[in-house]
C-alpha atoms as a PDB file:
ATOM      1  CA  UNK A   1      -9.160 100.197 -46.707  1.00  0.00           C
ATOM      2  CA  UNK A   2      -5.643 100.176 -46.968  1.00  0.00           C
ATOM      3  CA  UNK A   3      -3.268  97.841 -45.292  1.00  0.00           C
ATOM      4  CA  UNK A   4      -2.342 101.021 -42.292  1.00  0.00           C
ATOM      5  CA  UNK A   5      -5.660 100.859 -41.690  1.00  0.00           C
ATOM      6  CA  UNK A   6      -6.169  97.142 -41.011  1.00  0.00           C
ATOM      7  CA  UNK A   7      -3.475  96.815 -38.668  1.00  0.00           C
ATOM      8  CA  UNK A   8      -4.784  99.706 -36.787  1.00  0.00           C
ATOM      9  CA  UNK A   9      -8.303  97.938 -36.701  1.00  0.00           C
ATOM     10  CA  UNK A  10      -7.201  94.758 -35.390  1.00  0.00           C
ATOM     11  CA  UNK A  11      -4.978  96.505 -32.908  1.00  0.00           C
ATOM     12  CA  UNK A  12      -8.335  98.239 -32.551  1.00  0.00           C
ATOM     13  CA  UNK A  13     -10.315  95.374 -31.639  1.00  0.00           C
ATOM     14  CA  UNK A  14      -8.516  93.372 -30.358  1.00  0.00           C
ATOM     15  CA  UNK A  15      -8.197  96.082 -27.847  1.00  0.00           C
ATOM     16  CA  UNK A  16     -11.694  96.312 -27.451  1.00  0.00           C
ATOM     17  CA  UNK A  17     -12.618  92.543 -27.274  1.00  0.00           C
ATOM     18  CA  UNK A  18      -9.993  93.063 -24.211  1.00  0.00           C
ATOM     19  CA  UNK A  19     -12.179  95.862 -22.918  1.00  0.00           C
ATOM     20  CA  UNK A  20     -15.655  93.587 -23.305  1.00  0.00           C
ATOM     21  CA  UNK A  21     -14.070  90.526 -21.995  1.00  0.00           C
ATOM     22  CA  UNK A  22     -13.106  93.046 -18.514  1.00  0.00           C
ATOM     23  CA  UNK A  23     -16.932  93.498 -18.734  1.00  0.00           C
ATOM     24  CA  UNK A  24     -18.199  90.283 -19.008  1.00  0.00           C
ATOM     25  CA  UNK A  25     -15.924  89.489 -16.014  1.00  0.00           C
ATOM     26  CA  UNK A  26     -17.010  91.999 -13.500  1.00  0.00           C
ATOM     27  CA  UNK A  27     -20.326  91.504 -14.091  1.00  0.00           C
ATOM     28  CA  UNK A  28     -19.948  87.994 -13.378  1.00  0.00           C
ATOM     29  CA  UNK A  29     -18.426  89.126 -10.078  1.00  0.00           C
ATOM     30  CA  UNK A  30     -15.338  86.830 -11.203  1.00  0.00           C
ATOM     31  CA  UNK A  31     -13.384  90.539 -11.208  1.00  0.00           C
ATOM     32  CA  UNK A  32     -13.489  92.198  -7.663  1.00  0.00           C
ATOM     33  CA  UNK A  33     -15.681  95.355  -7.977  1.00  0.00           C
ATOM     34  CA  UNK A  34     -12.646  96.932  -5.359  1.00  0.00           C
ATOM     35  CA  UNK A  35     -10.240  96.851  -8.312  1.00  0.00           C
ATOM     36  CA  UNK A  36     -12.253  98.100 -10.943  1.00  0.00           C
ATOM     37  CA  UNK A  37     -13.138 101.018  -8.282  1.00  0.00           C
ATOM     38  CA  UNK A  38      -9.743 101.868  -7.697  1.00  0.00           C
ATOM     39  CA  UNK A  39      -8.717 101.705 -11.404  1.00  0.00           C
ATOM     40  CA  UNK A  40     -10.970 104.321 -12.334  1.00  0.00           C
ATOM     41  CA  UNK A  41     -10.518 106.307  -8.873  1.00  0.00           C
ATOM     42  CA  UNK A  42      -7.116 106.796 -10.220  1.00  0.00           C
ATOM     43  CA  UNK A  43      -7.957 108.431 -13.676  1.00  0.00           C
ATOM     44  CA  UNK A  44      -8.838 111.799 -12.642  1.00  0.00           C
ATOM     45  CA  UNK A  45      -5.494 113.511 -13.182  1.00  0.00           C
ATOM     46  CA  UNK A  46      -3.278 110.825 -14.553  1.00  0.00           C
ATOM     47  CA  UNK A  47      -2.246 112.205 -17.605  1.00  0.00           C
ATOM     48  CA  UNK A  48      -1.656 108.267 -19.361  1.00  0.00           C
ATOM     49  CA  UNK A  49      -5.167 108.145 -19.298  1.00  0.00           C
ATOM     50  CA  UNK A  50      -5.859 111.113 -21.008  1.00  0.00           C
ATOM     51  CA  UNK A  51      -3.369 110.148 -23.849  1.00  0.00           C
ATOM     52  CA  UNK A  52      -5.040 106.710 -24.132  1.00  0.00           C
ATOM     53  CA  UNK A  53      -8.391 108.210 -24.318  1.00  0.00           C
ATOM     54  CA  UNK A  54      -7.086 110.705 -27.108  1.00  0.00           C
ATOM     55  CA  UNK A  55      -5.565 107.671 -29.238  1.00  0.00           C
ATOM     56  CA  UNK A  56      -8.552 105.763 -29.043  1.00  0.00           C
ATOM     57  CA  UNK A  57     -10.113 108.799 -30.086  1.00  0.00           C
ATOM     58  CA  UNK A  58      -8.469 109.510 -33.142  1.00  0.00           C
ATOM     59  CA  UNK A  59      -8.392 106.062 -34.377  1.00  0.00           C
ATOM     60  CA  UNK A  60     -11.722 105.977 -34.001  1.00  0.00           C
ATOM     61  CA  UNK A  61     -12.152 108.490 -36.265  1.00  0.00           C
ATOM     62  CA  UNK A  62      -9.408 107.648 -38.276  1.00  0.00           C
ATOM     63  CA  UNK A  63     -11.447 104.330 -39.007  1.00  0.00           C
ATOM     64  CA  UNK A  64     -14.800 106.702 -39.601  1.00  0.00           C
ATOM     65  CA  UNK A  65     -13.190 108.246 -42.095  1.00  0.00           C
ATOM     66  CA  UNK A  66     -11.744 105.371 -44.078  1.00  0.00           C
ATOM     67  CA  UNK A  67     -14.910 103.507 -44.120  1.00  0.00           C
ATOM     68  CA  UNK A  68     -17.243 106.299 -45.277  1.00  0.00           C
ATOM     69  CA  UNK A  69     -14.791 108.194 -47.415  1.00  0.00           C
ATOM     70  CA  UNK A  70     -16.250 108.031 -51.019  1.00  0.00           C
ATOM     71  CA  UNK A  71     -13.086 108.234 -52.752  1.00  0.00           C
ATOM     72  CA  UNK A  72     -12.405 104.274 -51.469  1.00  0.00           C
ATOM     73  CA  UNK A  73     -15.507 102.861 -52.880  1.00  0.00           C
ATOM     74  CA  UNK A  74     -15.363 104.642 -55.914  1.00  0.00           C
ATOM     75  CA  UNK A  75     -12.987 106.395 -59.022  1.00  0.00           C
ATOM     76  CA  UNK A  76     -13.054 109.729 -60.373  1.00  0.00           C
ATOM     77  CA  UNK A  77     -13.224 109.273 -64.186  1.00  0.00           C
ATOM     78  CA  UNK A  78     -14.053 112.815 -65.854  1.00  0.00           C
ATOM     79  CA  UNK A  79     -14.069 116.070 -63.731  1.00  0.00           C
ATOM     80  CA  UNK A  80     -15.252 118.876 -65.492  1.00  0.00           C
ATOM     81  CA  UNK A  81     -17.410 121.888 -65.838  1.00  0.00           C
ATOM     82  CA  UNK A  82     -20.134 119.550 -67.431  1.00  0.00           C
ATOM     83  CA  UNK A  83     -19.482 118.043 -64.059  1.00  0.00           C
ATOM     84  CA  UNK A  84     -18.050 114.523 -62.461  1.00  0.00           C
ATOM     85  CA  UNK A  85     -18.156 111.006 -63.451  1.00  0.00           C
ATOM     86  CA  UNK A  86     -17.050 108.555 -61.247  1.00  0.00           C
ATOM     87  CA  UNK A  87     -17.573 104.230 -61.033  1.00  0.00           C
ATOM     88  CA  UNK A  88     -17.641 102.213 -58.579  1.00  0.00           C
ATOM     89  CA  UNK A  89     -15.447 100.025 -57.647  1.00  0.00           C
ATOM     90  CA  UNK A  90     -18.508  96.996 -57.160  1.00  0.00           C
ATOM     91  CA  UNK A  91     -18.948  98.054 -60.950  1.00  0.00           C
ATOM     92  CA  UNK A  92     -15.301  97.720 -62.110  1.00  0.00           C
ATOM     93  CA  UNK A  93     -15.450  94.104 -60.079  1.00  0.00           C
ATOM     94  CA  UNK A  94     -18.705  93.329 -62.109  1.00  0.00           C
ATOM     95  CA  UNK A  95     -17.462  94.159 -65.218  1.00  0.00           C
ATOM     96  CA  UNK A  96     -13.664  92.348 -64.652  1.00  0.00           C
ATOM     97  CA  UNK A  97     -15.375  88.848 -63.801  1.00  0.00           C
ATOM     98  CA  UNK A  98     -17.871  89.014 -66.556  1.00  0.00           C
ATOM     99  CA  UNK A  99     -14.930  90.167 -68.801  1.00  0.00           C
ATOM    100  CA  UNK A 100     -12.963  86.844 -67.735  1.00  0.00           C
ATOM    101  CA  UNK A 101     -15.692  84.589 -67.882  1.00  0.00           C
ATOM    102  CA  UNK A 102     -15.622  85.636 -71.830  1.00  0.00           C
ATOM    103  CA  UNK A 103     -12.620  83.443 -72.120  1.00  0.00           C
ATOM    104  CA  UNK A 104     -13.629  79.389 -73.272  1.00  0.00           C
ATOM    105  CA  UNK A 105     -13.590  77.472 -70.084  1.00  0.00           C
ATOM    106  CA  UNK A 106     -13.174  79.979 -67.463  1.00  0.00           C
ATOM    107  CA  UNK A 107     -16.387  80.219 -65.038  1.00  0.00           C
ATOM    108  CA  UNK A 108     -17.738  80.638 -61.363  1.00  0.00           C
ATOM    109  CA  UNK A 109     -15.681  84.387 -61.863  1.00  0.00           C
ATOM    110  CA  UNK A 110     -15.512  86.797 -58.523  1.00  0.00           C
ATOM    111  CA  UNK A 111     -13.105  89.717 -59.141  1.00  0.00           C
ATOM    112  CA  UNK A 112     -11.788  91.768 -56.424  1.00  0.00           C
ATOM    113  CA  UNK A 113     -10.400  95.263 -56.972  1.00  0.00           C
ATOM    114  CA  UNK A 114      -8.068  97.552 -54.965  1.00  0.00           C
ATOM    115  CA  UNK A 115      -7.679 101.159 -55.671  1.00  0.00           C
ATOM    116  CA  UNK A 116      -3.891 102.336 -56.363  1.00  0.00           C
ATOM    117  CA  UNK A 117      -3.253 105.932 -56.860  1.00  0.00           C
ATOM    118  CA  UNK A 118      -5.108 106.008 -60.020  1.00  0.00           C
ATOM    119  CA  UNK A 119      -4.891 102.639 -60.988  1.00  0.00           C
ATOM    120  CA  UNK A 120      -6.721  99.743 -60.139  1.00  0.00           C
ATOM    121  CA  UNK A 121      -5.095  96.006 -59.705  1.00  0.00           C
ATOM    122  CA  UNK A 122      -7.766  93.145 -60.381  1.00  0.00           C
ATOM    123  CA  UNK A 123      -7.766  89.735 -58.901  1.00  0.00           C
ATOM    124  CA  UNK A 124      -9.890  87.247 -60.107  1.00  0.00           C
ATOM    125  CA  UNK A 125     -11.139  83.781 -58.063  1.00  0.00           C
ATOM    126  CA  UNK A 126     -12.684  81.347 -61.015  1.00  0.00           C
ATOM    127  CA  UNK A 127     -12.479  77.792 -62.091  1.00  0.00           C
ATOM    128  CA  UNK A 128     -11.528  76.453 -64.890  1.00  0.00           C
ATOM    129  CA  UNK A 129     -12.953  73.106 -67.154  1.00  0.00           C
ATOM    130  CA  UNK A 130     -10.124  70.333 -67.311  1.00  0.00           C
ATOM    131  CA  UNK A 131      -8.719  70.197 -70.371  1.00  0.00           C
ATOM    132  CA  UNK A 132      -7.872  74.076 -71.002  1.00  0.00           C
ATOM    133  CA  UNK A 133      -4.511  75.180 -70.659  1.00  0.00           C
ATOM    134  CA  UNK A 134      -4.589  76.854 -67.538  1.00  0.00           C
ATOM    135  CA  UNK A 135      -1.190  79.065 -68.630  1.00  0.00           C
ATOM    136  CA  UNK A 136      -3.095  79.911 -71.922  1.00  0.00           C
ATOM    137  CA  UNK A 137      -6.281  81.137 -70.615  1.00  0.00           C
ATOM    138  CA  UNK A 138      -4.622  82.941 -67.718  1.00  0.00           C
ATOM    139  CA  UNK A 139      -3.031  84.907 -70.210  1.00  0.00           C
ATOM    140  CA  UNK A 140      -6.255  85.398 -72.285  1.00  0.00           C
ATOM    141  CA  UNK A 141      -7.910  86.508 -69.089  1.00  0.00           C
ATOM    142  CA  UNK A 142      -5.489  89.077 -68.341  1.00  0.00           C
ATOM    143  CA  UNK A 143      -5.706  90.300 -71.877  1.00  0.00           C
ATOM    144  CA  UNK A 144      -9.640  90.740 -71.897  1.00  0.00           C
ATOM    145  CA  UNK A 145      -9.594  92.647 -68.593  1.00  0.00           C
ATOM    146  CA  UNK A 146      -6.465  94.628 -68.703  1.00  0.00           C
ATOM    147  CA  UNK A 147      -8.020  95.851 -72.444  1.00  0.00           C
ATOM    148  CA  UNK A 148     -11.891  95.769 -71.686  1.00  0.00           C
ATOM    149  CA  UNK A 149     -11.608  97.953 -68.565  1.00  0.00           C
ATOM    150  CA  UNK A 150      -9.229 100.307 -70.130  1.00  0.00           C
ATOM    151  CA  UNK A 151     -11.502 100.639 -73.023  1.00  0.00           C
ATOM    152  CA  UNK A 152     -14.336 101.286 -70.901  1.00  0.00           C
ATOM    153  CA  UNK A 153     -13.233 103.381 -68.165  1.00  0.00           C
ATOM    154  CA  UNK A 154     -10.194 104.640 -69.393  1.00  0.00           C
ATOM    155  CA  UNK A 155      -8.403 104.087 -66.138  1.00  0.00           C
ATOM    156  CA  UNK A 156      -4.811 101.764 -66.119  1.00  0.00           C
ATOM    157  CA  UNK A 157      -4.843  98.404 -64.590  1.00  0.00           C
ATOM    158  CA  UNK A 158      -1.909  97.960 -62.921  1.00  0.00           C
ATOM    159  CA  UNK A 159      -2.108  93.851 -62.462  1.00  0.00           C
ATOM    160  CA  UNK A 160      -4.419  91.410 -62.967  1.00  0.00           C
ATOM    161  CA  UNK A 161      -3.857  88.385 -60.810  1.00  0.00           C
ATOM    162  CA  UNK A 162      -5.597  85.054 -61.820  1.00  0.00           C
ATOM    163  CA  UNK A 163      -6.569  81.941 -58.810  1.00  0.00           C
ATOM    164  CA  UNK A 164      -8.402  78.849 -60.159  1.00  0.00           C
ATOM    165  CA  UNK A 165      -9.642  77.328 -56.937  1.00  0.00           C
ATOM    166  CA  UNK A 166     -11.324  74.801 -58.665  1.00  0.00           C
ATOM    167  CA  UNK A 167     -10.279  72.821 -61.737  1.00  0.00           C
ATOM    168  CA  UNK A 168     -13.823  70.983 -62.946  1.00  0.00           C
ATOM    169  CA  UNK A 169     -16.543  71.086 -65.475  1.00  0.00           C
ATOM    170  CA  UNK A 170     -19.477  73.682 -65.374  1.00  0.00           C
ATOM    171  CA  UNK A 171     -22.768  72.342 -63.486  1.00  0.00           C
END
């Protein structure tokens, strides 16, 4: 999901927490019934209403669409008369943290991909043993996943970003 689309679903529910919360209210009789009556006595022919209801509408959608669309869980690798090869992005994080944790002293790996055109940018949550030099093995990392991936997948990675949350030795 790209960022236009979280903004537009926390508008989204935010919105609708708004709409529960009117809910909860009137049937707790702490919202006079009257009000609520005349609110919706008034929607028959008020066009705002109708242009609310459509916007909901296509966000709605809009949001469907972006969480079942295939293409944002997964990338097309080969397309061809043979037919289509594709990975998915759970796979490419897989691989990327397993990839890092190859490097001496890097462990407790979780990698995190995002989808960019036809690139993928990699960030990767590990810890690290005391005693390694944190710049050194952040580049090593980089190296290893930046080359791995492209060697398996043939797909560019635009960035790798590295966060050691924890600086300690393995349990």
């Amino acid at each position: 999901m790209n960022l236009i689309d979280r903004i537009i679903l926390t508008i989204y529910t935010a919105f609708m927490a708004c709409v529960s919360a009117v809910t909860v209210l009137c049937s707790l009789d702490l919202i006079p019934h009257r009000f609520i009556a005349s609110v919706i006595a008034g929607i028959p022919g008020n066009t705002m209403y109708c242009v609310g209801g459509v916007i909901l509408l296509l966000v709605s959608v809009r949001l469907l669409i972006a969480n079942v669309s295939p293409s944002s869980s997964s990338l097309l690798l080969n397309d061809s008369e043979n037919g289509r090869v594709q990975v998915g992005i759970s796979a490419i994080e897989d691989y990327a943290a397993a990839l890092a944790q190859e490097i001496y002293g890097v462990f407790n790996v979780k990698a995190i991909a995002e989808r960019k055109d036809e690139k993928i940018s990699i960030r990767i949550n590990a810890s690290i043993e005391p005693g390694v030099v944190i710049p050194s093995a952040s580049e090593d990392v980089k190296n290893n996943v930046r080359e791995g991936l492209k060697k398996a997948t043939a797909i560019e990675v635009d960035g790798v970003e590295i966060y050691f949350k924890q600086i300690k030795a393995q349990e």
